[in-house]
Protein backbone atom coordinates (compact mmCIF):
# COMPACT_ATOMS: atom_id res chain seq x y z
CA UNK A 1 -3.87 40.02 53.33
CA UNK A 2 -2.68 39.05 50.37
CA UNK A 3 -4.85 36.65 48.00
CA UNK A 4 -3.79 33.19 47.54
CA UNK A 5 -3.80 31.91 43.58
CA UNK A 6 -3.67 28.65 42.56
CA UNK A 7 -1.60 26.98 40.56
CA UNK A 8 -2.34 24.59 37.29
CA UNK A 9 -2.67 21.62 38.12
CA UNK A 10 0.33 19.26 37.28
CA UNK A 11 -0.67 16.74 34.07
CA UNK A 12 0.05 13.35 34.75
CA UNK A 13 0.08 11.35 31.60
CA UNK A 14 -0.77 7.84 33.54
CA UNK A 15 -3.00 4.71 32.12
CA UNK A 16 -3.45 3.10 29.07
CA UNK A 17 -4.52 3.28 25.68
CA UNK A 18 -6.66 0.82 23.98
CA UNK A 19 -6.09 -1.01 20.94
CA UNK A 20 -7.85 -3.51 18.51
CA UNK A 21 -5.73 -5.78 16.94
CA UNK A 22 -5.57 -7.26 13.77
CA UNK A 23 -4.09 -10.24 12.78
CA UNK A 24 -2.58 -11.61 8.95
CA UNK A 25 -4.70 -14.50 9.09
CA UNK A 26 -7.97 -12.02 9.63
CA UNK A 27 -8.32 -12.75 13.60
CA UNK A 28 -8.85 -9.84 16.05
CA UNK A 29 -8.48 -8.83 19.62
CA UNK A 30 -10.00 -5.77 21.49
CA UNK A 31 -8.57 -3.07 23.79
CA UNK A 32 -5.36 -4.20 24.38
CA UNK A 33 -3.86 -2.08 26.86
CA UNK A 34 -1.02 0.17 25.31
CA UNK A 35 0.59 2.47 28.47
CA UNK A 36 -0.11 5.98 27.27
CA UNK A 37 3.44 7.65 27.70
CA UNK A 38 4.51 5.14 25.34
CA UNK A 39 2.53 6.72 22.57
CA UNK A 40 2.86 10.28 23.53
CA UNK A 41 5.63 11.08 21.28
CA UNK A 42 6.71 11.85 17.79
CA UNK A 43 6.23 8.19 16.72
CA UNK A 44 2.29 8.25 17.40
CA UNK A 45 1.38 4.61 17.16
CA UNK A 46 4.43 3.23 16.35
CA UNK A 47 5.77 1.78 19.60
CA UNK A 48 2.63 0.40 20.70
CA UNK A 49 2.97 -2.15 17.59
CA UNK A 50 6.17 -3.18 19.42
CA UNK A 51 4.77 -3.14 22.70
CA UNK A 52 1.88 -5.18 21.75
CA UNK A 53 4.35 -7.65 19.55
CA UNK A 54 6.47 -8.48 22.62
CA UNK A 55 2.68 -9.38 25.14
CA UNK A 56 1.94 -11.64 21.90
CA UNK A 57 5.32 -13.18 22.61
CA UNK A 58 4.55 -13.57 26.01
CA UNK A 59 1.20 -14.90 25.00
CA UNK A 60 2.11 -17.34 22.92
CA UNK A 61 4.90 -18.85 25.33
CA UNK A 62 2.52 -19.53 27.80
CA UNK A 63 0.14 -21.07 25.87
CA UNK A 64 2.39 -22.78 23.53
CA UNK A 65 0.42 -21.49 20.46
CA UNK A 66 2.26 -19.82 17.89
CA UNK A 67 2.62 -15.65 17.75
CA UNK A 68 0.58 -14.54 14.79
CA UNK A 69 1.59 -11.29 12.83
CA UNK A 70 -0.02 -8.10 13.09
CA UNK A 71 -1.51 -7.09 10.27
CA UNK A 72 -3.00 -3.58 11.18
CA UNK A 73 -3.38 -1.71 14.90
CA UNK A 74 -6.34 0.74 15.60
CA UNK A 75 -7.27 3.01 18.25
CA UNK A 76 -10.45 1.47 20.09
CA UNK A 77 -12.86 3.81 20.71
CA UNK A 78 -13.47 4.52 24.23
């Protein structure tokens, strides 16, 4: 008989990566959830500023608050 191999396991690049958030005006918010093909690529970090811009819009809409600018994005520490 003939011995079976196994192959490598397929890599799924699924779930989210955390960022904190900070604001202009000195605020912050923690692990904001980032999905984790978006920042995968060439750009590193770059779309996830985008990403992150466009829930503050949504935030902000909702709760009829205005969207504050981003002053600086970091990796949280998980």
């Amino acid at each position: 008989m003939a011995k079976r191999t196994k192959s490598a396991p397929k890599v799924v690049e699924t779930g989210y990566v955390l960022f904190d958030v900070i604001y202009e005006d000195g605020s912050q918010t923690s692990n904001r959830r980032v999905p984790r093909a978006a920042v995968m690529g060439l750009d590193g970090d770059d779309p996830a500023r985008a990403i992150i811009e466009e829930q503050d819009r949504t935030i902000a809409e909702k709760s009829g608050r205005p969207q504050l600018p981003i002053k600086k994005l970091i990796r949280a520490r998980t």
